[in-house]
Structures are given as structure tokens and as C-alpha cells.
Protein backbone atom coordinates (compact mmCIF):
# COMPACT_ATOMS: atom_id res chain seq x y z
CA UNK A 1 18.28 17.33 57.54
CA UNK A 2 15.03 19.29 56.99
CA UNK A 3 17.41 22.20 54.78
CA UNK A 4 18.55 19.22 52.98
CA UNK A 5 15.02 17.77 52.18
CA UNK A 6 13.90 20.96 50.76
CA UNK A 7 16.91 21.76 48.46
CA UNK A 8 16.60 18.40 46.96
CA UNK A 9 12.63 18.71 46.93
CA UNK A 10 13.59 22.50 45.04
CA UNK A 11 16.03 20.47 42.41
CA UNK A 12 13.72 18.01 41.41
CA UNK A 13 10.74 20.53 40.80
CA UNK A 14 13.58 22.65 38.51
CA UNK A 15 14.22 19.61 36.79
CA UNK A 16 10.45 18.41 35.85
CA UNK A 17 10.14 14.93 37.34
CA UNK A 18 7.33 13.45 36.15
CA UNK A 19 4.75 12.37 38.13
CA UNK A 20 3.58 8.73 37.36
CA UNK A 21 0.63 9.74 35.02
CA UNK A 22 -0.27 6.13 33.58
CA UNK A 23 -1.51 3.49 35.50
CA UNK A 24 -1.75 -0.12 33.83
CA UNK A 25 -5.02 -1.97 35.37
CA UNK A 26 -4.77 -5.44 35.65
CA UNK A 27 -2.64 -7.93 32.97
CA UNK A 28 -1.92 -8.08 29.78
CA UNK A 29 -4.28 -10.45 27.52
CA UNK A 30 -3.15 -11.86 24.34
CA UNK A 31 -5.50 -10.90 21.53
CA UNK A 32 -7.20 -13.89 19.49
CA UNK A 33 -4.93 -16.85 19.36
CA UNK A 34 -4.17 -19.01 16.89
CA UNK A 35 -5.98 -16.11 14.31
CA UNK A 36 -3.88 -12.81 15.21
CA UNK A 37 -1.63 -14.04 17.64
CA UNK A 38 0.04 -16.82 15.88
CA UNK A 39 3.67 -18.72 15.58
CA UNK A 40 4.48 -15.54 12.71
CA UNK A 41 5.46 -12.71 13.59
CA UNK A 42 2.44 -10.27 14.56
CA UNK A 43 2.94 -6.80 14.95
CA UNK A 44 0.10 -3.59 16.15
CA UNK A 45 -2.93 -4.30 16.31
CA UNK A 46 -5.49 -1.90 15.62
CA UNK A 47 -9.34 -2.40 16.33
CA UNK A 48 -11.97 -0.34 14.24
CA UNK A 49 -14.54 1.68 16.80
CA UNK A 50 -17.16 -0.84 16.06
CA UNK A 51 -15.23 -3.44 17.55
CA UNK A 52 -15.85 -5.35 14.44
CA UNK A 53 -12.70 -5.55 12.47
CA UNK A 54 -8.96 -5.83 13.71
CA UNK A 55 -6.45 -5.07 11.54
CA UNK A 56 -2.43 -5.84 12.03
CA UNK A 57 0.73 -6.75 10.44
CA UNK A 58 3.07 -9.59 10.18
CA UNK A 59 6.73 -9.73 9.00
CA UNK A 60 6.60 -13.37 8.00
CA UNK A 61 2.84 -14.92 7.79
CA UNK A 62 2.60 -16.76 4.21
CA UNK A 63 -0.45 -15.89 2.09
CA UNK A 64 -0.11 -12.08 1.48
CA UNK A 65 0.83 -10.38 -1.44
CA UNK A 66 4.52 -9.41 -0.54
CA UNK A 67 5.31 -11.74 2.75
CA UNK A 68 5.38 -8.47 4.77
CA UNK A 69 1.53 -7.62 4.82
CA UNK A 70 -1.49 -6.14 6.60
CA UNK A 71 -3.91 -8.78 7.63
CA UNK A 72 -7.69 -8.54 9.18
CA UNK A 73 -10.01 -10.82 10.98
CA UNK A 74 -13.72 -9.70 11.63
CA UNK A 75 -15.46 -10.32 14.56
CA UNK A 76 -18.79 -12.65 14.23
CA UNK A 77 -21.63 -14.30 16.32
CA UNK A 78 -18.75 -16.55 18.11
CA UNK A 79 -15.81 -14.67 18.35
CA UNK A 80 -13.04 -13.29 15.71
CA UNK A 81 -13.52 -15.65 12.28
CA UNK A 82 -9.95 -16.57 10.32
CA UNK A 83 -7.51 -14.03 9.10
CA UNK A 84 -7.03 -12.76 5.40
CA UNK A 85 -4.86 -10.71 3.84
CA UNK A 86 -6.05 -6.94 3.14
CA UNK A 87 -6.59 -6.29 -0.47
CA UNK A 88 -4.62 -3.17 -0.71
CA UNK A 89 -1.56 -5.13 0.40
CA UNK A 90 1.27 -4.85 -2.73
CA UNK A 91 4.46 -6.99 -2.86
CA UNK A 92 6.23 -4.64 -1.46
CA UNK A 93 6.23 -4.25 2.62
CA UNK A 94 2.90 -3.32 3.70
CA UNK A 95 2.81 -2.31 7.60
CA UNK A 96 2.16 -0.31 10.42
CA UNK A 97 -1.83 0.19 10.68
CA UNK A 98 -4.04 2.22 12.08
CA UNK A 99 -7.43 3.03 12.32
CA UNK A 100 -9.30 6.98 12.31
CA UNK A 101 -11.52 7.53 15.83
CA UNK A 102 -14.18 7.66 12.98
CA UNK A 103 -13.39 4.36 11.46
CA UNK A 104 -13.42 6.25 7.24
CA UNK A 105 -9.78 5.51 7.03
CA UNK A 106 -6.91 3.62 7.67
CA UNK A 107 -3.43 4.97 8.10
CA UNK A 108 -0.87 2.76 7.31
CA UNK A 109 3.07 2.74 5.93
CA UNK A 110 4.67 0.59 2.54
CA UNK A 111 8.26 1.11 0.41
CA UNK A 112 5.86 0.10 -2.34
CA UNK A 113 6.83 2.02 -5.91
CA UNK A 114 5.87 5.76 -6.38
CA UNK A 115 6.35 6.96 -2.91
CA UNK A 116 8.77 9.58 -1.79
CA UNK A 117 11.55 7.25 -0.78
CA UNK A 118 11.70 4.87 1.65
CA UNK A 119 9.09 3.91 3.56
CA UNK A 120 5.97 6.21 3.54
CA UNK A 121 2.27 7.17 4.77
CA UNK A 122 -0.62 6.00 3.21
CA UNK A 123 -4.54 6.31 3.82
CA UNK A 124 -7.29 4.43 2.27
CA UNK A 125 -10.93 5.26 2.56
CA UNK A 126 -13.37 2.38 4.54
CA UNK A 127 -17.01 2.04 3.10
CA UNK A 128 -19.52 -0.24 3.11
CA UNK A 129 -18.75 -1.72 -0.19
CA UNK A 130 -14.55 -2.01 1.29
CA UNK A 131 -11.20 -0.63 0.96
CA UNK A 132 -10.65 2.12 -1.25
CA UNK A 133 -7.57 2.81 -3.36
CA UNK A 134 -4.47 3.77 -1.27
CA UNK A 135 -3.71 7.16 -1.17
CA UNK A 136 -0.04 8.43 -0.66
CA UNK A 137 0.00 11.61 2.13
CA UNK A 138 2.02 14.58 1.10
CA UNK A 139 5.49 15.99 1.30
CA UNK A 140 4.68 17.92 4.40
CA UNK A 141 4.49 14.20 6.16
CA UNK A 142 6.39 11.79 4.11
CA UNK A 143 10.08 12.43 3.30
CA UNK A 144 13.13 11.07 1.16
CA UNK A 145 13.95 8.71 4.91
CA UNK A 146 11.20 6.59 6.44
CA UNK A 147 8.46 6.98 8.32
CA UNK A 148 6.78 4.91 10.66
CA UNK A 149 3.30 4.20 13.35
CA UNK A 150 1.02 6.79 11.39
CA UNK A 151 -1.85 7.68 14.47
CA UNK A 152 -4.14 9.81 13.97
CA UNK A 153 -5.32 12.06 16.97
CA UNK A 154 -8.71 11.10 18.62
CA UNK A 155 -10.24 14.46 17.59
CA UNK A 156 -8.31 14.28 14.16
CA UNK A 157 -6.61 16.78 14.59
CA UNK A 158 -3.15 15.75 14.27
CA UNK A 159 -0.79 12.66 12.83
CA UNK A 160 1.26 11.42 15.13
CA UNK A 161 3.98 9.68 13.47
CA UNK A 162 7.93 8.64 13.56
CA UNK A 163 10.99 9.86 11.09
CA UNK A 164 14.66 9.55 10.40
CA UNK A 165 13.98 11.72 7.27
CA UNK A 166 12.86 15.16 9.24
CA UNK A 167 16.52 15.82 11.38
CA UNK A 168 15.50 16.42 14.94
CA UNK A 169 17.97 14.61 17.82
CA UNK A 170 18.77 12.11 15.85
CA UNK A 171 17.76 8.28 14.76
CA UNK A 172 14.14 7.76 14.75
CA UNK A 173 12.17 10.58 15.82
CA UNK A 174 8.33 11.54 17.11
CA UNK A 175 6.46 14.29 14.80
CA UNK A 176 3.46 15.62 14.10
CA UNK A 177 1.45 17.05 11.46
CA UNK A 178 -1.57 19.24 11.77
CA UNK A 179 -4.61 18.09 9.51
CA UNK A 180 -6.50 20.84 7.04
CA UNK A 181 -9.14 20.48 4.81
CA UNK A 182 -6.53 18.92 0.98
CA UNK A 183 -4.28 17.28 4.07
CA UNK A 184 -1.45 17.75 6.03
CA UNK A 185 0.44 21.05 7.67
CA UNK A 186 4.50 20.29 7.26
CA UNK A 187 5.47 18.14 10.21
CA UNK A 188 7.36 19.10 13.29
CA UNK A 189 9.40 17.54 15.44
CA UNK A 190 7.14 16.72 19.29
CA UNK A 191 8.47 19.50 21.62
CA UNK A 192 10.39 19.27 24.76
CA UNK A 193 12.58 16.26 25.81
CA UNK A 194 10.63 13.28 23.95
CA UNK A 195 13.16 13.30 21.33
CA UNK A 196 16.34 11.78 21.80
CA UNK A 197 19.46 10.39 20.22
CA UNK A 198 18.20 6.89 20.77
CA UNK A 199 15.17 5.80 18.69
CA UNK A 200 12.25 6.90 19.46
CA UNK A 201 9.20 5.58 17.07
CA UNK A 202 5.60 3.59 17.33
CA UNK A 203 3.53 6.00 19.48
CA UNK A 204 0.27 6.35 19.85
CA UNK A 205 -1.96 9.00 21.69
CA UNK A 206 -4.31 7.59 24.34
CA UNK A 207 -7.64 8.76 24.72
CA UNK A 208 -6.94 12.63 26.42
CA UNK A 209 -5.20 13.21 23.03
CA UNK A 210 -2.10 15.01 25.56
CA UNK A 211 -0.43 11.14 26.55
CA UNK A 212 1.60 9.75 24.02
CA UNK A 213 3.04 5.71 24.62
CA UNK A 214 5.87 5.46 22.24
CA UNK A 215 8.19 3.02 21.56
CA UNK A 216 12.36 3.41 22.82
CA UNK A 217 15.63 1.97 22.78
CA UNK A 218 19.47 2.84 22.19
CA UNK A 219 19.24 1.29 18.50
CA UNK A 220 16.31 -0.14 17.47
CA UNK A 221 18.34 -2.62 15.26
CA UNK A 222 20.30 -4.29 17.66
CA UNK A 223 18.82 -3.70 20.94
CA UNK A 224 15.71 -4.56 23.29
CA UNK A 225 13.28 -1.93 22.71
CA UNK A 226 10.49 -0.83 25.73
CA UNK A 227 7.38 1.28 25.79
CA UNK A 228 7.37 4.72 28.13
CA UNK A 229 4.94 7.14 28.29
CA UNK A 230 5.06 10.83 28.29
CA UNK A 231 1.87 13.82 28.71
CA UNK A 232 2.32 17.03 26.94
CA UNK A 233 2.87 19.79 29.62
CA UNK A 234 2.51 23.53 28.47
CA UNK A 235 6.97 23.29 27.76
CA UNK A 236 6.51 20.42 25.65
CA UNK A 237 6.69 16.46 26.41
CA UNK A 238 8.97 15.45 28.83
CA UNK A 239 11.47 12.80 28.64
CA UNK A 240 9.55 9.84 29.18
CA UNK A 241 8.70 6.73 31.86
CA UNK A 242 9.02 3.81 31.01
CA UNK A 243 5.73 1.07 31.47
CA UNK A 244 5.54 -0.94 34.61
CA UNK A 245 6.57 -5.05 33.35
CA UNK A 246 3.13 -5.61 33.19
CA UNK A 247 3.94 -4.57 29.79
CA UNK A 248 7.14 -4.32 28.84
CA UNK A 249 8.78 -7.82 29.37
CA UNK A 250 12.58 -7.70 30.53
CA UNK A 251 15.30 -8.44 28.21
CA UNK A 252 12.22 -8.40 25.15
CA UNK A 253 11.28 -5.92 22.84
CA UNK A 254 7.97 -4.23 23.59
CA UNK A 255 6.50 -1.99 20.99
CA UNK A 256 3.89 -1.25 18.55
CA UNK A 257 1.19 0.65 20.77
CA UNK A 258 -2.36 1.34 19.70
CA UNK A 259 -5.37 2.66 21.04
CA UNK A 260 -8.30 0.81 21.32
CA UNK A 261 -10.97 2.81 19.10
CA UNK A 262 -13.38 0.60 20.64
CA UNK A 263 -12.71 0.74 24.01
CA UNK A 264 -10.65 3.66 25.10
CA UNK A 265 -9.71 2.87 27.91
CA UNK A 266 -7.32 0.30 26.47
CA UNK A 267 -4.36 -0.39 24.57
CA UNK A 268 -3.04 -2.46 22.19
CA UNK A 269 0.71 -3.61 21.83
CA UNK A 270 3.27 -6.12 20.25
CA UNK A 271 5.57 -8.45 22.96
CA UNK A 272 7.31 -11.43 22.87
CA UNK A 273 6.16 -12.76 26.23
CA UNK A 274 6.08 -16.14 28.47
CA UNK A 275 2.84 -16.96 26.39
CA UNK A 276 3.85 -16.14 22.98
CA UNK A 277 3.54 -18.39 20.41
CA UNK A 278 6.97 -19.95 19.16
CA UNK A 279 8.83 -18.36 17.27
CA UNK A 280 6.85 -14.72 16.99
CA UNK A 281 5.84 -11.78 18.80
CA UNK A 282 2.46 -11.67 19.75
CA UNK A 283 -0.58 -9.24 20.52
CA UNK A 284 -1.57 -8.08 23.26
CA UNK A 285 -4.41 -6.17 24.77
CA UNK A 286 -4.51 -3.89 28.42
CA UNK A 287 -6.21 -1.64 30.40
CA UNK A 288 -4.79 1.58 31.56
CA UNK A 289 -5.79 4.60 33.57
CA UNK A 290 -4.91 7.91 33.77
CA UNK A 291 -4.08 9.34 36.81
């Protein structure tokens, strides 16, 4: 019995287990009802570091520009005051946003005309006076497929970001692209055994900038998808475990993750849960911890 124990204690060590890295603390918390969190379909939130402006995206919520826009509440004396559409939204699909650690841009994704095909990666400056005028990233990130989730890193570094342009295992993919001074290095596929041939897309890095939460399933079209979690080890990422159901519901799609700038110790992600308003998915808000 005890030679047994050790060869299969020897096997799983070859074969890189993962330890459980990510704890969730306490439950999910759905983020401003009835303003973000509505009967449309809401979709990652992302809170500036300030804690003063959340911006997300909804497939379906009339009002926008294009039906498929970014949206933003700000936070006042009482609490989070009504939603509005963004004024960079276009009528084509605007989606996907993301705050900078530094709260100068947002990062976000549209098919709108004069991109490189499909959908693509945008930024657009944040000042005092507003929104500045979208700016389309670069070849070395954007390609003739789509891509999806732009994050950038919490030191800046690096865009985090998903592809079906780029090859890699196949379907959706996780890549990213080293920042320089004009922009972006070309973009390359996450190492190790994050990759798949199932979808892998909407990942964000949590606040060690070496744990990405990313968003799974078989096909993203037809099937449920869940959120797992995976920390860079010095071969790469490995394969990924998936979140406790404090998160991910059962037979729903979870997805959509985001770091809190504004309190990094949490995340933000999309569900359709017991408590979602009919008809959409909603936002949600949790603590984690990193073991």
C-alpha cells in the first residue's frame, strides 16, 4: 500500500496538478440593481480605480447608439445615479470594456468600420473634460478574425486578450501582447496548457499580475460556458480549475471576469443566477484570495 501511495504521489507531481491557488471569500453580490443589473442583458463590468465610474456592456438595452453598446453609471453622494450610454459608442457593436490600473484609458472591442476585420481593440484616452476619440490598436494585436476581453496588466505591462484570428489550439484563444512606448509587441499565444481546442476567451489578470480567470467551454456558441483559473508557473500556465459554484452557476454560463481597479481584492463577472433579473444576465461582484 505505502509503494502504491508514493508511485501515484510521483505521477501526479510529473503531471503538474495544480494546487487550489484561488480562494473565493464569501458570496457573490449583484452589482447595482435596477441601474447595471437590469432585465437586458448586462455583460463585464469594469470599475475605474476611483471607484467612481462603472462601465459595462449590454447586448440588448434600448437607448445606445447601435443596440449593442457600452454603458456607464457614476457613483454619487447616495449610491450609483442612472445609466447612459458612452459617447464613443457607434452603431455598430460596441463591447467588452475595460479599465487601465491608472484609470487614462479604456480598452474596449467594436466591428465598427475601418478596423482590421472583425471585431477589434480599441483604446480611448479618460480626462477630466471626458472620453477621447477611439483609437484602433495595431496589427501586432488586432487581426483579420476577432478579438475579444482586452485587459490590461496591473503594472501595464501586457494586454491580455482572446483570438480566433492568431492560430494557436484552436477556437478562441488567450494571448498577450507586450506594451512599448508607439504600442503593442506582436501577440503570442499564453504558454503552457491554457490553450485548448475548446474556447478559451474573457480573462482577466487578478491583482499578482501571474493569475489569470478566463472564461471556458466546448463551444462557446452552443454550450454553457464556466470560469477557471490558472497562475503562470516558470513552464507556462497550466490547464486550468475551474471556480467553486459560488461563482459559476450549474447548467449557466459564467463569464466576463474583471478586476476590481478599486478594490483588488475583488472581481467582477457576468451570470445568469437565482437572482437575476428576467430575462438577462446580470453583474456580479466577489471577493477572492490568493492562496
Amino acid at each position: 500500500m505505502r509503494a502504491l501511495a508514493l508511485t501515484t504521489a510521483a505521477i501526479l507531481l510529473c503531471a503538474r496538478v495544480p494546487a487550489e491557488e484561488l480562494a473565493i471569500v464569501g458570496p457573490a453580490t449583484l452589482f447595482a440593481p435596477g441601474i447595471a443589473s437590469t432585465a437586458y442583458s448586462d455583460v463585464r463590468l469594469t470599475l475605474s480605480p476611483d471607484a467612481r465610474l462603472a462601465l459595462w456592456f449590454s447586448r440588448n438595452r434600448p437607448g445606445g447608439a447601435g443596440g449593442y453598446d457600452i454603458w456607464m453609471a457614476r457613483r454619487g453622494r447616495s449610491g450609483w445615479e442612472p445609466a447612459a450610454p458612452v459617447p464613443f459608442n457607434s452603431s455598430a457593436r460596441d463591447f467588452d470594456p475595460a479599465f487601465s490600473a491608472d484609470g487614462r484609458y479604456v480598452y474596449f472591442c467594436s466591428d465598427r468600420p475601418g478596423g482590421v476585420g472583425g471585431d477589434d481593440i480599441y483604446r480611448v484616452a479618460i480626462s477630466r473634460g471626458g472620453f477621447g476619440t477611439p483609437e484602433l490598436l495595431g496589427r501586432e494585436v488586432n487581426s483579420s478574425g476577432n478579438e475579444w476581453a482586452p485587459m490590461l496588466s496591473p503594472d501595464s505591462s501586457v494586454l491580455l486578450f482572446s483570438s480566433n484570428g492568431r492560430g494557436g489550439a484552436g477556437r478562441m484563444d488567450l494571448f498577450t501582447a507586450r506594451r512599448r512606448a508607439a504600442g503593442f509587441e506582436a501577440a503570442t499565444a499564453l504558454p503552457g496548457e491554457i490553450n485548448s481546442s475548446a474556447d478559451e476567451f474573457d480573462a482577466t489578470f487578478l491583482a499578482d499580475g501571474a493569475t489569470v480567470v478566463f472564461s471556458r467551454a466546448r463551444d462557446l456558441s452552443t454550450g454553457a460556458v464556466n470560469l477557471f483559473h490558472a497562475r503562470r508557473e516558470s513552464y507556462g500556465y497550466g490547464a486550468g480549475m475551474v471556480l467553486t459554484n459560488r461563482v459559476n452557476t450549474p447548467g449557466k454560463s459564467t463569464y466576463g471576469p474583471m478586476l476590481d481597479w478599486s478594490q483588488p481584492d475583488q472581481l467582477t463577472f457576468t451570470g445568469s443566477r437565482a437572482e437575476a433579473a428576467a430575462g438577462g444576465a446580470d453583474l456580479y461582484v466577489v471577493r477572492y484570495r490568493l492562496e
